[in-house]
PDB file of N, CA and C in Angstrom:
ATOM      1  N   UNK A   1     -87.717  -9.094   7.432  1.00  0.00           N
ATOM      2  CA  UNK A   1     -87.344  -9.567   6.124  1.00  0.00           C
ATOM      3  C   UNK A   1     -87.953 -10.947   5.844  1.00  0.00           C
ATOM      4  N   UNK A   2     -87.908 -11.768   6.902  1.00  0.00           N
ATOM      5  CA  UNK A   2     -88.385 -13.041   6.853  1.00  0.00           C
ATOM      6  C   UNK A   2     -89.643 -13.031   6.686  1.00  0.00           C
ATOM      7  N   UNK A   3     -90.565 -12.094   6.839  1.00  0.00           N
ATOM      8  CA  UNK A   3     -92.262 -11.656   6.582  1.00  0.00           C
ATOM      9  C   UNK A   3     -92.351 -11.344   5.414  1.00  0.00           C
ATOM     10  N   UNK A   4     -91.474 -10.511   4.472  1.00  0.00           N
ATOM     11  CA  UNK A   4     -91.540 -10.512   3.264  1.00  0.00           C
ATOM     12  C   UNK A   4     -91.495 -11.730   2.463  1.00  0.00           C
ATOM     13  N   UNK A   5     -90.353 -12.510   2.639  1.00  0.00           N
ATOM     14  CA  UNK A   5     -89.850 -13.274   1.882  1.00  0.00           C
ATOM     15  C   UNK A   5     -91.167 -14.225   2.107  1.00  0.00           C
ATOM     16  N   UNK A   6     -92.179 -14.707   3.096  1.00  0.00           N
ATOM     17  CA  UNK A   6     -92.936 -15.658   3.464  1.00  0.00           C
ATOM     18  C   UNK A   6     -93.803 -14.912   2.288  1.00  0.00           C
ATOM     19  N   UNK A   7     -94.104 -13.854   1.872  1.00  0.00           N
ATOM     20  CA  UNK A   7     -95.257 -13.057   1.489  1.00  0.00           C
ATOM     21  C   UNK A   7     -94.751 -13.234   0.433  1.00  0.00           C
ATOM     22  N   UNK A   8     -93.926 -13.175  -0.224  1.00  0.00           N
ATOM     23  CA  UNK A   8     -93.373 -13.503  -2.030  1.00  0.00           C
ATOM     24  C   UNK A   8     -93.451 -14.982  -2.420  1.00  0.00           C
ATOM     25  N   UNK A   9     -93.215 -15.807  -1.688  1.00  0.00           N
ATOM     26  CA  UNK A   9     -93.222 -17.112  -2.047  1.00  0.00           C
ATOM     27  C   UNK A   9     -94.561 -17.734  -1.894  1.00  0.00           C
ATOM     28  N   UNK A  10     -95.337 -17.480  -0.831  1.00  0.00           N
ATOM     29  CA  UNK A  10     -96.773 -18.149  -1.129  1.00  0.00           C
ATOM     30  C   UNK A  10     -97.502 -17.359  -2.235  1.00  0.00           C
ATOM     31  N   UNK A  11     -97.096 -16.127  -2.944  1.00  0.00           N
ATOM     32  CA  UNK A  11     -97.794 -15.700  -3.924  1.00  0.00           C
ATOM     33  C   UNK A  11     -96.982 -16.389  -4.923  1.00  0.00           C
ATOM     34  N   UNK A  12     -95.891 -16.570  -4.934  1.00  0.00           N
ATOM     35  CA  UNK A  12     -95.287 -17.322  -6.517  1.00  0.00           C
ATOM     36  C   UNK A  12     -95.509 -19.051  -6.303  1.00  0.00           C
ATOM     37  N   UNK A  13     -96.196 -19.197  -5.074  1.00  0.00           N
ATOM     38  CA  UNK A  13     -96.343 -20.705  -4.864  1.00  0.00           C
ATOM     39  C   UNK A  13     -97.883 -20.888  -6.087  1.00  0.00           C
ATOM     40  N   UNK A  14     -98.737 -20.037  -5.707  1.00  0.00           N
ATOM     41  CA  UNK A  14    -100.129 -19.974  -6.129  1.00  0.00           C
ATOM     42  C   UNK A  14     -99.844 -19.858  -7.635  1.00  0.00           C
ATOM     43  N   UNK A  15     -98.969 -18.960  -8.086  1.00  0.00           N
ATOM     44  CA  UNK A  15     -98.981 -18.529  -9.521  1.00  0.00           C
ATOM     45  C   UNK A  15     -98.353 -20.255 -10.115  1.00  0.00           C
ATOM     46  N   UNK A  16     -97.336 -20.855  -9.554  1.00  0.00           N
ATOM     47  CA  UNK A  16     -96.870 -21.529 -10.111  1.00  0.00           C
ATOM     48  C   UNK A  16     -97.756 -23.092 -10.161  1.00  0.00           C
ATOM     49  N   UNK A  17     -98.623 -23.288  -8.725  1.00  0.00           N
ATOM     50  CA  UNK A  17     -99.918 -24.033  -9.040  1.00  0.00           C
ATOM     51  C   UNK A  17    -100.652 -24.050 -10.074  1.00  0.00           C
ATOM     52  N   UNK A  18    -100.659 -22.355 -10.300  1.00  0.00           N
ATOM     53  CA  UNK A  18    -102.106 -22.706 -11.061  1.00  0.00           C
ATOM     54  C   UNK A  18    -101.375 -22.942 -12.554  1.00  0.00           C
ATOM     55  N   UNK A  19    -100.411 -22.393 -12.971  1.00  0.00           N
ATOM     56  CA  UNK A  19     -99.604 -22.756 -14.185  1.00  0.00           C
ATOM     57  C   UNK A  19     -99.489 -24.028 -14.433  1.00  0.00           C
ATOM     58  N   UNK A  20     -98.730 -24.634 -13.601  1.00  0.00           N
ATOM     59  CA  UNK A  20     -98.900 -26.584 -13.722  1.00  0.00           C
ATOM     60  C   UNK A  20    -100.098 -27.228 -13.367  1.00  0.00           C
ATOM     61  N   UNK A  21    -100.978 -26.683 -13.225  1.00  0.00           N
ATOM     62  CA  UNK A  21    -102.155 -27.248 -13.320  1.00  0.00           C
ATOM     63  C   UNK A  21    -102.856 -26.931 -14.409  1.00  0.00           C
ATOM     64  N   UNK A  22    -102.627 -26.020 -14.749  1.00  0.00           N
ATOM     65  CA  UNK A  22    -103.647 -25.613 -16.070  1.00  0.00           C
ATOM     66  C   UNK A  22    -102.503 -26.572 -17.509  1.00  0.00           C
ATOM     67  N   UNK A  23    -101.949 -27.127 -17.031  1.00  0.00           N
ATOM     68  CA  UNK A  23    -101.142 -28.464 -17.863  1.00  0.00           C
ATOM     69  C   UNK A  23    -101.672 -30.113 -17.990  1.00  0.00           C
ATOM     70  N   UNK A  24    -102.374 -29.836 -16.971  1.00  0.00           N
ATOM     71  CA  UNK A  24    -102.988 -31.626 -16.837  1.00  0.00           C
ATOM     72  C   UNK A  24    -104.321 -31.419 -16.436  1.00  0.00           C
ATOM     73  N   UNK A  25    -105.093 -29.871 -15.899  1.00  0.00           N
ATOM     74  CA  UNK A  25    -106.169 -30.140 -15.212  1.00  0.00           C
ATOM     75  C   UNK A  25    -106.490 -28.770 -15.886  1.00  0.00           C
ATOM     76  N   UNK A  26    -107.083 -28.508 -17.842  1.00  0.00           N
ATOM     77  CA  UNK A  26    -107.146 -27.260 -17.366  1.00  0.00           C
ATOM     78  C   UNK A  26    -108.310 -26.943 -16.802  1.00  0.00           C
ATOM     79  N   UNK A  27    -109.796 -26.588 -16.451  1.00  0.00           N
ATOM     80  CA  UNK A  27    -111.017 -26.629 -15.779  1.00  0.00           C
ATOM     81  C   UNK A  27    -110.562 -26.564 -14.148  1.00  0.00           C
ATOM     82  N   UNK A  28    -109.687 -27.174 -13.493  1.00  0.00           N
ATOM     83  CA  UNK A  28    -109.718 -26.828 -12.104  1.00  0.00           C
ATOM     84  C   UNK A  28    -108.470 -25.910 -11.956  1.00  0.00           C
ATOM     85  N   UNK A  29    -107.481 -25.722 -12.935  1.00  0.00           N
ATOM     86  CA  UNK A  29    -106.572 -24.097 -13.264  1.00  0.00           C
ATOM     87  C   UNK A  29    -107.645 -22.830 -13.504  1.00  0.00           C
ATOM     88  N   UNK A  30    -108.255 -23.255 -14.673  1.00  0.00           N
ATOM     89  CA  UNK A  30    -109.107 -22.059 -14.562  1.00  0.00           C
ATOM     90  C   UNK A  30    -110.339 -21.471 -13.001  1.00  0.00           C
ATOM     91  N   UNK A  31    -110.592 -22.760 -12.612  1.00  0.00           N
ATOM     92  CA  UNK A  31    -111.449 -22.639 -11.080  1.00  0.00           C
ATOM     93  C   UNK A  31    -110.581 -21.729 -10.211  1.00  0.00           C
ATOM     94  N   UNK A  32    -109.698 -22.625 -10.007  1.00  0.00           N
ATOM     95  CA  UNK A  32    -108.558 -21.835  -8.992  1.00  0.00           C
ATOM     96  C   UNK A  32    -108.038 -20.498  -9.470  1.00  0.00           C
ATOM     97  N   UNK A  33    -107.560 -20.209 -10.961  1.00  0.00           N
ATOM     98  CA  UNK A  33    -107.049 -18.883 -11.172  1.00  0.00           C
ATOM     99  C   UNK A  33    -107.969 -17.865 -11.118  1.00  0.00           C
ATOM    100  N   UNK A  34    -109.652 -18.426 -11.151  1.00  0.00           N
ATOM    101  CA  UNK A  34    -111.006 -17.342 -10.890  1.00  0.00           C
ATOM    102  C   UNK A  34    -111.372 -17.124  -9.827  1.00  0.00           C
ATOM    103  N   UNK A  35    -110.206 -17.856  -8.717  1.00  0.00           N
ATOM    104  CA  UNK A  35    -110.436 -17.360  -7.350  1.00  0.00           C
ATOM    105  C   UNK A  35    -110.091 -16.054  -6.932  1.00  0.00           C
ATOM    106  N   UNK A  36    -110.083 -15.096  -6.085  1.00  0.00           N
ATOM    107  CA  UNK A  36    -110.087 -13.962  -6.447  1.00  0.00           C
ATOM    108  C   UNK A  36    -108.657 -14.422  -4.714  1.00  0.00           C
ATOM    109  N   UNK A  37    -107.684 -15.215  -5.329  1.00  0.00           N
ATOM    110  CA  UNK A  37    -106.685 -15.365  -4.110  1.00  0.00           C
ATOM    111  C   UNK A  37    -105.812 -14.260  -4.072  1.00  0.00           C
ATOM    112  N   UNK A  38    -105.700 -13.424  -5.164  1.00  0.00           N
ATOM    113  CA  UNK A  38    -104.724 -12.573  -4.674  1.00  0.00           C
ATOM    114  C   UNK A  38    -105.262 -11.675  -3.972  1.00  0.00           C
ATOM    115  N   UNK A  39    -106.546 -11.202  -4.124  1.00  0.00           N
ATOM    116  CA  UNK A  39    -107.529 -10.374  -3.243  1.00  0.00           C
ATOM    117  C   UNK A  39    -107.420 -10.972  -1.510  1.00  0.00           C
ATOM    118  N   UNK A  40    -107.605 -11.551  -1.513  1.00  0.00           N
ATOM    119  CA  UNK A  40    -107.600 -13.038  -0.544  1.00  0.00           C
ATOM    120  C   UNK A  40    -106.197 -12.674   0.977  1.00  0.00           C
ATOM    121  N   UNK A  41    -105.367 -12.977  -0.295  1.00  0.00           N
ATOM    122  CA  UNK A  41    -103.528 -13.166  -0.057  1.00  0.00           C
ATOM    123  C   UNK A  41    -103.607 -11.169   1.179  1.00  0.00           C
ATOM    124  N   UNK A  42    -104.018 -10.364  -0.409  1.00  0.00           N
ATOM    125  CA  UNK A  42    -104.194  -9.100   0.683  1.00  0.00           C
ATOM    126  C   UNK A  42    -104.491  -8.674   1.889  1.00  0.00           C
ATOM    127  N   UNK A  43    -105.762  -9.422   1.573  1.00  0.00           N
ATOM    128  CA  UNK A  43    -106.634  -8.973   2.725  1.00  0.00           C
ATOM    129  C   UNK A  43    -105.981  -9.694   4.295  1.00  0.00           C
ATOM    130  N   UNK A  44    -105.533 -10.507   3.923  1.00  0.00           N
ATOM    131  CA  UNK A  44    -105.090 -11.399   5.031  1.00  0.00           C
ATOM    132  C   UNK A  44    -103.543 -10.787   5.642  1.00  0.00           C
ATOM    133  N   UNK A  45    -102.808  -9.999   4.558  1.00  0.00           N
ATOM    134  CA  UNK A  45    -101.557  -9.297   4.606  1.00  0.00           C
ATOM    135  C   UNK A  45    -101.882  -8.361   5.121  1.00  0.00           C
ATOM    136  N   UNK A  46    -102.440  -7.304   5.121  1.00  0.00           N
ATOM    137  CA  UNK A  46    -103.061  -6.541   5.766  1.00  0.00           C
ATOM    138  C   UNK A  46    -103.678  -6.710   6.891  1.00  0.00           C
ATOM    139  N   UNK A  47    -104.146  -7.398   7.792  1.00  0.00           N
ATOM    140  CA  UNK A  47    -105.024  -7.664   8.496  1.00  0.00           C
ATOM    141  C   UNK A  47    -104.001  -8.128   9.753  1.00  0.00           C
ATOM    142  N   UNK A  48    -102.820  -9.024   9.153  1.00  0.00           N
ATOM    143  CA  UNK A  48    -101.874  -9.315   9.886  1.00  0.00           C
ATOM    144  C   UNK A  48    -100.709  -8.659  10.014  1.00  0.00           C
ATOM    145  N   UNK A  49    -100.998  -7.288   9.431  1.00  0.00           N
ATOM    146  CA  UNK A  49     -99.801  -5.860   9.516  1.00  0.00           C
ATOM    147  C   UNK A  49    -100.692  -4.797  10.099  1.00  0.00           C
ATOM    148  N   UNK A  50    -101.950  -5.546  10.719  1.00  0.00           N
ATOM    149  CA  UNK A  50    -102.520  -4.636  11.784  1.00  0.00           C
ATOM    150  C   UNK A  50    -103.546  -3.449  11.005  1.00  0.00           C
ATOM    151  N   UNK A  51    -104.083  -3.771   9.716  1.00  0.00           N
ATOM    152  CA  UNK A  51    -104.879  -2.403   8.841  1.00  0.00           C
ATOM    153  C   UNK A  51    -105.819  -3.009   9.835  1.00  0.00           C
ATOM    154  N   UNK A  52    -106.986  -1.412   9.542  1.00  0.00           N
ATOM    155  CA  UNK A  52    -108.094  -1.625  10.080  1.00  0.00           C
ATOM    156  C   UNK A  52    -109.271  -2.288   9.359  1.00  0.00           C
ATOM    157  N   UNK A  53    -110.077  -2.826   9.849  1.00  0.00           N
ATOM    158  CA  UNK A  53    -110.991  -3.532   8.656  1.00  0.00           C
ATOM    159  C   UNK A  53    -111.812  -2.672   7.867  1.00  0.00           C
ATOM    160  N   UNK A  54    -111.848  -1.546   7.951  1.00  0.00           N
ATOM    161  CA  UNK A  54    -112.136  -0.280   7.653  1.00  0.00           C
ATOM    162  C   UNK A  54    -111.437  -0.216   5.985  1.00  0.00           C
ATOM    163  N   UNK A  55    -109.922  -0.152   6.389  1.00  0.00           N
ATOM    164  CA  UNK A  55    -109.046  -0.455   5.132  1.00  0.00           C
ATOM    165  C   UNK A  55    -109.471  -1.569   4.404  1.00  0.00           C
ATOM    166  N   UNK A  56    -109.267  -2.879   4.910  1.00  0.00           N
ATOM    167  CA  UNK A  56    -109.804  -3.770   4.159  1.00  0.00           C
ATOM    168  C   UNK A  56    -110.714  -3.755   3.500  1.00  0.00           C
ATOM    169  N   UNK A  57    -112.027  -3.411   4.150  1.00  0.00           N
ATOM    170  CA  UNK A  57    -113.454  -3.123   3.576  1.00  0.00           C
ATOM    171  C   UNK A  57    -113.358  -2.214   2.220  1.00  0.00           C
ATOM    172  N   UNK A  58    -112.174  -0.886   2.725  1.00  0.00           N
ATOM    173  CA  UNK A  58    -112.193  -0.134   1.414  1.00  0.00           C
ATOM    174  C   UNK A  58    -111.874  -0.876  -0.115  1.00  0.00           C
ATOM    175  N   UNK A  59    -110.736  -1.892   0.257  1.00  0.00           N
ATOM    176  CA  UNK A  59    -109.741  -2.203  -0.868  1.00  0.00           C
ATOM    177  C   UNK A  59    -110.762  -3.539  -1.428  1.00  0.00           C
ATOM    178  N   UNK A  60    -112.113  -3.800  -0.884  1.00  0.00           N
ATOM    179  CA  UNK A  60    -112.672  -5.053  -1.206  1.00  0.00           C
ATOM    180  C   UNK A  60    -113.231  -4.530  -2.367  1.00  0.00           C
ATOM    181  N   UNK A  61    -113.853  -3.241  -1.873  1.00  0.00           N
ATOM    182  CA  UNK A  61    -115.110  -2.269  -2.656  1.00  0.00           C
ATOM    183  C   UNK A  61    -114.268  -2.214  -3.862  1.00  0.00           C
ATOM    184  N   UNK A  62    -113.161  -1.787  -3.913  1.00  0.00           N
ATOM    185  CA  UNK A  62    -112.206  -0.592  -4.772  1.00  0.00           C
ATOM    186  C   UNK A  62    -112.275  -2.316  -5.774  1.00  0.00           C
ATOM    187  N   UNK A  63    -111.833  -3.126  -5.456  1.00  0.00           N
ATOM    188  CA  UNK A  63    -111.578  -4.383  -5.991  1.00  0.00           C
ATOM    189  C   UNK A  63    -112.631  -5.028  -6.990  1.00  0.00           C
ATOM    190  N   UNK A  64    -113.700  -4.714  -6.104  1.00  0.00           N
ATOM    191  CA  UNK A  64    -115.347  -5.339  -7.313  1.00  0.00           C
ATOM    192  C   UNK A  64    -115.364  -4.470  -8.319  1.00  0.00           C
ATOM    193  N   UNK A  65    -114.855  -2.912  -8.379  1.00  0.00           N
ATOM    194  CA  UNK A  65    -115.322  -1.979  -8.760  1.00  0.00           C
ATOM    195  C   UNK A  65    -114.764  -2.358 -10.316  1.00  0.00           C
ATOM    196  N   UNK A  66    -113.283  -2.868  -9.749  1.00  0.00           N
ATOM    197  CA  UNK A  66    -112.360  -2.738 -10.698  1.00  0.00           C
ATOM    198  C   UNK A  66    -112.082  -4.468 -11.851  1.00  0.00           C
ATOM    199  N   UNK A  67    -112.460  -5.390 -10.790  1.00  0.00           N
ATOM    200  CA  UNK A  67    -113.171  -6.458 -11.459  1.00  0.00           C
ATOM    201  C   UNK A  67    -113.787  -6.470 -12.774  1.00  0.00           C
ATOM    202  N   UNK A  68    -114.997  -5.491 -12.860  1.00  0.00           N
ATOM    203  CA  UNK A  68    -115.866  -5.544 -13.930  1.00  0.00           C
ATOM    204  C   UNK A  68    -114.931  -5.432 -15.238  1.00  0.00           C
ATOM    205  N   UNK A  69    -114.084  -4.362 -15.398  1.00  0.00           N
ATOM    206  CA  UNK A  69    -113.947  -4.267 -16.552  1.00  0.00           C
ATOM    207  C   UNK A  69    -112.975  -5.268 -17.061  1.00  0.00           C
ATOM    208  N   UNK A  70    -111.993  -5.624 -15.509  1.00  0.00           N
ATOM    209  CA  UNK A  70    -111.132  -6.458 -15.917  1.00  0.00           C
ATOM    210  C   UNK A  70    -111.182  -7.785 -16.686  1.00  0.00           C
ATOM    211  N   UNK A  71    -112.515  -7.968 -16.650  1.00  0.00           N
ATOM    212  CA  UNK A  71    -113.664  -9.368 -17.552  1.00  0.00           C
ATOM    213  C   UNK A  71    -113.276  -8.962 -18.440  1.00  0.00           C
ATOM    214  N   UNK A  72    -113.315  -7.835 -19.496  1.00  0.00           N
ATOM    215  CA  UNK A  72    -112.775  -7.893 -21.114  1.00  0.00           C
ATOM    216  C   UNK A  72    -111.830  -8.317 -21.244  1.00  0.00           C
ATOM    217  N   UNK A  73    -110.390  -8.243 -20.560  1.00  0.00           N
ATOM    218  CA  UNK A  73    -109.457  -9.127 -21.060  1.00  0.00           C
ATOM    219  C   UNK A  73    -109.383 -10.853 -21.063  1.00  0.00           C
ATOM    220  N   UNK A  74    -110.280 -11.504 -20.706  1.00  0.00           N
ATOM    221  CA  UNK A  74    -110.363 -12.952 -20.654  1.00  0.00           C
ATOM    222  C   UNK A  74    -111.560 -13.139 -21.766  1.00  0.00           C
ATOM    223  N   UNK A  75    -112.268 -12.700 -22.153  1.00  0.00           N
ATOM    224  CA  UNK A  75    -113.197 -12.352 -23.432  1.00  0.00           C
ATOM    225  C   UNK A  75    -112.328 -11.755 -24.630  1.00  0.00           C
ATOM    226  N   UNK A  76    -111.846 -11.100 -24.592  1.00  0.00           N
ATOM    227  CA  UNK A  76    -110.892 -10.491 -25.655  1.00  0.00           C
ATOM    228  C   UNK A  76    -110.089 -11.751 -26.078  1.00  0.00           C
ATOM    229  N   UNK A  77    -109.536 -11.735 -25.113  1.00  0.00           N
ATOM    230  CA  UNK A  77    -107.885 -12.642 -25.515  1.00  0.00           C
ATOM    231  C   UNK A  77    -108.257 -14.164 -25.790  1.00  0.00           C
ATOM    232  N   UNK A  78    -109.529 -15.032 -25.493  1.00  0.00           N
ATOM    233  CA  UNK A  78    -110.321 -15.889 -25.961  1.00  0.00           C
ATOM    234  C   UNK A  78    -110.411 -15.824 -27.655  1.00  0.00           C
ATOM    235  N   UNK A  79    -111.567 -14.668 -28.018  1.00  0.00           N
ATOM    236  CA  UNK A  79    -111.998 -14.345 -29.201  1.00  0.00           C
ATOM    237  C   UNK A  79    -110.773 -14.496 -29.931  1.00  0.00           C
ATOM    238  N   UNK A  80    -109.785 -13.427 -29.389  1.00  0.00           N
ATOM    239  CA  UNK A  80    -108.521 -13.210 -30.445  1.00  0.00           C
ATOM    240  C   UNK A  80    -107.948 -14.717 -31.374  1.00  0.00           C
ATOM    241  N   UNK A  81    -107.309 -15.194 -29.773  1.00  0.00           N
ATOM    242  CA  UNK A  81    -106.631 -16.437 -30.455  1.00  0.00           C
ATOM    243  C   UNK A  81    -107.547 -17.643 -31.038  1.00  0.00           C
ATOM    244  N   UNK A  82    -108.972 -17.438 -30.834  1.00  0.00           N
ATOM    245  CA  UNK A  82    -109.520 -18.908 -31.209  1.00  0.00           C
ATOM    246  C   UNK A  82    -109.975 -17.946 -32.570  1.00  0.00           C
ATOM    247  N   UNK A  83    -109.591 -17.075 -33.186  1.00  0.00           N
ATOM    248  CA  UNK A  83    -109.682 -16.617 -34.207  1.00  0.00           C
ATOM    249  C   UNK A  83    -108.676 -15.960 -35.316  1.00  0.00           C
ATOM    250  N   UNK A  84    -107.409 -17.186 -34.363  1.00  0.00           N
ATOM    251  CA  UNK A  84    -106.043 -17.045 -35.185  1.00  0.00           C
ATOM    252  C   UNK A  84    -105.074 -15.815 -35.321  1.00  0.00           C
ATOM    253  N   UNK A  85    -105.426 -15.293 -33.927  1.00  0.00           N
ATOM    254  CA  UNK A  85    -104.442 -13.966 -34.075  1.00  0.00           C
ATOM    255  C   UNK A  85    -102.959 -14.371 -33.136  1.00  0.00           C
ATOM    256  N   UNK A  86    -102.124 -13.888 -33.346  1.00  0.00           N
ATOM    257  CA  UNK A  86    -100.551 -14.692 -32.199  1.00  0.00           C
ATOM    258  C   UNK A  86    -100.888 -14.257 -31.125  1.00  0.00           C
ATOM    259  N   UNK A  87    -100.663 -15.289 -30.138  1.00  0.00           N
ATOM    260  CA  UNK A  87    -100.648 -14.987 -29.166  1.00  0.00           C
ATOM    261  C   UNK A  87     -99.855 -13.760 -28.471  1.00  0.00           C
ATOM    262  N   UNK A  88     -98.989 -13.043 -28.520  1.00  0.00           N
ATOM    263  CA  UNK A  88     -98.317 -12.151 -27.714  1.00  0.00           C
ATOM    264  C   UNK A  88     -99.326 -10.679 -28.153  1.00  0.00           C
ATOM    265  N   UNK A  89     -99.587 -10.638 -29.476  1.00  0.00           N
ATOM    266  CA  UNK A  89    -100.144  -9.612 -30.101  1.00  0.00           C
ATOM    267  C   UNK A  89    -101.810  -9.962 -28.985  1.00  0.00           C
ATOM    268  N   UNK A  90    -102.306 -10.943 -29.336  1.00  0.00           N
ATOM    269  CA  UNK A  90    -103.727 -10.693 -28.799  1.00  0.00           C
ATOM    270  C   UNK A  90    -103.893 -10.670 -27.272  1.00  0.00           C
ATOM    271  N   UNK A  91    -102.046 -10.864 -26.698  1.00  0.00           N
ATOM    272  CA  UNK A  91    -102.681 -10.714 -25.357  1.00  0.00           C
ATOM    273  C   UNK A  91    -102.377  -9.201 -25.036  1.00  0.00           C
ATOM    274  N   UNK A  92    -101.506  -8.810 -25.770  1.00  0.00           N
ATOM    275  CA  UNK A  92    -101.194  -7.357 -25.807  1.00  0.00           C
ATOM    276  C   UNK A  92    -102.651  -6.609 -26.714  1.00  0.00           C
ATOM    277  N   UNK A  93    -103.400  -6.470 -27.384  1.00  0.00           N
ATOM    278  CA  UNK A  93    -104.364  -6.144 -27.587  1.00  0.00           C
ATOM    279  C   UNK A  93    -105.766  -6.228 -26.221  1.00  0.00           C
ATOM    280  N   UNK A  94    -105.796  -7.214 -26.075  1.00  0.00           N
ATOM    281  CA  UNK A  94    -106.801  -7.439 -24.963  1.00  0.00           C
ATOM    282  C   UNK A  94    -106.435  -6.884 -23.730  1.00  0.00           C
ATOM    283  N   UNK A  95    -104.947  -6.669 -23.515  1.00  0.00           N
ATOM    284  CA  UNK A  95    -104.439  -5.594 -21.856  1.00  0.00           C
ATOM    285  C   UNK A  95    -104.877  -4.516 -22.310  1.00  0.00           C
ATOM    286  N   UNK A  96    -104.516  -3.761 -23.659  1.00  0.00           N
ATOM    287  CA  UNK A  96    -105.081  -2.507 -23.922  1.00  0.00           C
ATOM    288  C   UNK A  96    -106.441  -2.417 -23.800  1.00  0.00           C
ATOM    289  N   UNK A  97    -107.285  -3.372 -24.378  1.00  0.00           N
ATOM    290  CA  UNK A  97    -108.568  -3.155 -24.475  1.00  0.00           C
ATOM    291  C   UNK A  97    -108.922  -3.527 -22.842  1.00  0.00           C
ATOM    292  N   UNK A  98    -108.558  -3.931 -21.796  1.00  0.00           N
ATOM    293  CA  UNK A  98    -108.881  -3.803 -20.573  1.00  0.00           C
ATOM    294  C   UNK A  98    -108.654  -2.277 -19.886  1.00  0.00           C
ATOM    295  N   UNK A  99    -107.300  -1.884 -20.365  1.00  0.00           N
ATOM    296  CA  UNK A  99    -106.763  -0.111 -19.823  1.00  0.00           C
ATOM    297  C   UNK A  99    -107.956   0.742 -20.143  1.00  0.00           C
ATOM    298  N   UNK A 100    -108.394   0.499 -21.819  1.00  0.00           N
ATOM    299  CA  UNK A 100    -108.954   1.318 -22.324  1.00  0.00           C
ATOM    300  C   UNK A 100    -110.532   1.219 -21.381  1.00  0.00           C
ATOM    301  N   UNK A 101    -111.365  -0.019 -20.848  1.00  0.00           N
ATOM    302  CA  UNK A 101    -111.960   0.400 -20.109  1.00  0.00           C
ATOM    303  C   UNK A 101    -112.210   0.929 -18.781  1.00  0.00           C
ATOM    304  N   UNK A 102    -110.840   0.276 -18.083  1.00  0.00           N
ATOM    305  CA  UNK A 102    -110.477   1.232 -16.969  1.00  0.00           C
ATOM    306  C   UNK A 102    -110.806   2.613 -16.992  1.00  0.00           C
ATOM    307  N   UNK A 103    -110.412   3.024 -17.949  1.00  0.00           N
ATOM    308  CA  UNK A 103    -110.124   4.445 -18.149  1.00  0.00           C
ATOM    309  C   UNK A 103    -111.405   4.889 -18.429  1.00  0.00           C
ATOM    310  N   UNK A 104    -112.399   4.392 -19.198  1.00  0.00           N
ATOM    311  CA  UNK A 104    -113.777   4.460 -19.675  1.00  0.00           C
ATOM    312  C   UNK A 104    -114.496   4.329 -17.914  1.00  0.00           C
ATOM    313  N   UNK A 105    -114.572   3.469 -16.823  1.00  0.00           N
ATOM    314  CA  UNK A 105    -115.068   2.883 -16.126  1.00  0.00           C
ATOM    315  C   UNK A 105    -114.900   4.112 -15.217  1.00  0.00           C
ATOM    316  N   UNK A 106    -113.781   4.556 -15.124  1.00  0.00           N
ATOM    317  CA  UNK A 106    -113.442   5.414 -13.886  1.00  0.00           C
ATOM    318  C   UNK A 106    -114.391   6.832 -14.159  1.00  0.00           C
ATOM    319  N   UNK A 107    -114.571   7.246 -15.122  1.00  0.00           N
ATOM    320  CA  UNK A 107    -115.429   8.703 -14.709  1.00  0.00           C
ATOM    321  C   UNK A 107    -116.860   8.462 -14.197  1.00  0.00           C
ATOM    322  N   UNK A 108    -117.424   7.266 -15.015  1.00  0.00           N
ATOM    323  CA  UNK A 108    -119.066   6.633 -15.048  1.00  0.00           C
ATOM    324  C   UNK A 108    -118.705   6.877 -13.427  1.00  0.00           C
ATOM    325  N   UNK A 109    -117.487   5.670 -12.822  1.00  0.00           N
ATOM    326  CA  UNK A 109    -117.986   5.957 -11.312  1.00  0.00           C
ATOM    327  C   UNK A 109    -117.792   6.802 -10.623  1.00  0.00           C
ATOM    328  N   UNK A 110    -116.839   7.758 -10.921  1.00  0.00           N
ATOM    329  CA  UNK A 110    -116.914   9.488 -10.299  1.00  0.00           C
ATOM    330  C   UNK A 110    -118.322   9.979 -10.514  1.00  0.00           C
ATOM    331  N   UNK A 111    -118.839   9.587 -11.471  1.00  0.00           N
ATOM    332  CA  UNK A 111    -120.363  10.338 -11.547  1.00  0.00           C
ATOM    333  C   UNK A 111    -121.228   9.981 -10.425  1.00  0.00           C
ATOM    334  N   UNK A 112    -121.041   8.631 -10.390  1.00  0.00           N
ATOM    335  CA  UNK A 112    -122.187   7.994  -9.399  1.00  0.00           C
ATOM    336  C   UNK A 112    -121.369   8.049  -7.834  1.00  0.00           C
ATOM    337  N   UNK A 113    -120.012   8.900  -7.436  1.00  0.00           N
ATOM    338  CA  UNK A 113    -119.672   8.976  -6.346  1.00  0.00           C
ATOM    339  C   UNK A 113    -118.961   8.046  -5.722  1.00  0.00           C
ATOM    340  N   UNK A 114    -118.998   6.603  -6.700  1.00  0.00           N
ATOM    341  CA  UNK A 114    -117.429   5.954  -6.480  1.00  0.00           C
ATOM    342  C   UNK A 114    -115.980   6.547  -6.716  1.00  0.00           C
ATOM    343  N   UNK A 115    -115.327   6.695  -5.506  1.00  0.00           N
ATOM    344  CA  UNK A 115    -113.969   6.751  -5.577  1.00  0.00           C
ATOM    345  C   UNK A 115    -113.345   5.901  -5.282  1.00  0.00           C
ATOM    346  N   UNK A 116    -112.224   5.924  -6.340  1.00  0.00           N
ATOM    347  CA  UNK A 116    -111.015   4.715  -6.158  1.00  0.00           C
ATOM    348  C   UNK A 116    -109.404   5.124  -6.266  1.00  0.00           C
TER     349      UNK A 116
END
C-alpha cells in the first residue's frame, strides 16, 4: 500500500509543480510540462515492479505513436482561446478534436502494421 501511495503523490507532486510554476515562470512550466515525465514516472514503475524491458520498450513505441496526434490539442486549444472562444468550451473542443484524430491515426497505423 505504501508503494502505491509513494506512486500517487510523486505524480500529484509533478502536476502540482508544474501548475505553480506556470504562475510565476510560465516558459519553464511549459519546458517541464513538455517533458514527457509521466512516460518517464512509468517506465520507471514498471521496471521497479519487475516488467521486462521488452514491456517497456513496447509502451515507449505505443507512446510516440500516440504522441503525434496528441499535438492537436495544444494547437487547437491555443488558436481557440487567443481567438476568444471560453475557455471550458475550447478545451472541450480541442479533447474532441484530439479523440477525433486518435481515431483517424489508429487505422493509417493498422495499415502500416503498427499495433497498439
Amino acid at each position: 500500500m505504501l508503494y502505491y501511495a509513494t506512486k500517487l503523490v510523486v505524480s500529484a507532486l509533478i502536476i502540482l509543480a508544474v501548475s505553480e510554476l506556470a504562475k510565476r515562470l510560465p516558459g519553464f512550466a511549459a519546458l517541464v510540462a513538455s517533458l514527457p515525465l509521466i512516460s518517464v514516472l512509468a517506465f520507471v514503475w514498471m521496471h521497479l515492479e519487475g516488467s521486462s524491458n521488452a514491456a517497456v520498450a513496447d509502451l515507449s513505441g505505443q507512446i510516440f505513436w500516440l504522441v503525434i496526434p496528441s499535438l492537436l490539442l495544444f494547437v487547437a486549444l491555443a488558436f481557440l482561446l487567443r481567438h476568444g472562444v471560453d475557455f471550458w468550451l475550447g478545451l472541450a473542443v480541442s479533447a474532441g478534436l484530439t479523440v477525433a484524430a486518435y481515431l483517424a491515426l489508429l487505422p493509417v497505423l493498422r495499415k502500416f502494421g503498427v499495433q497498439l
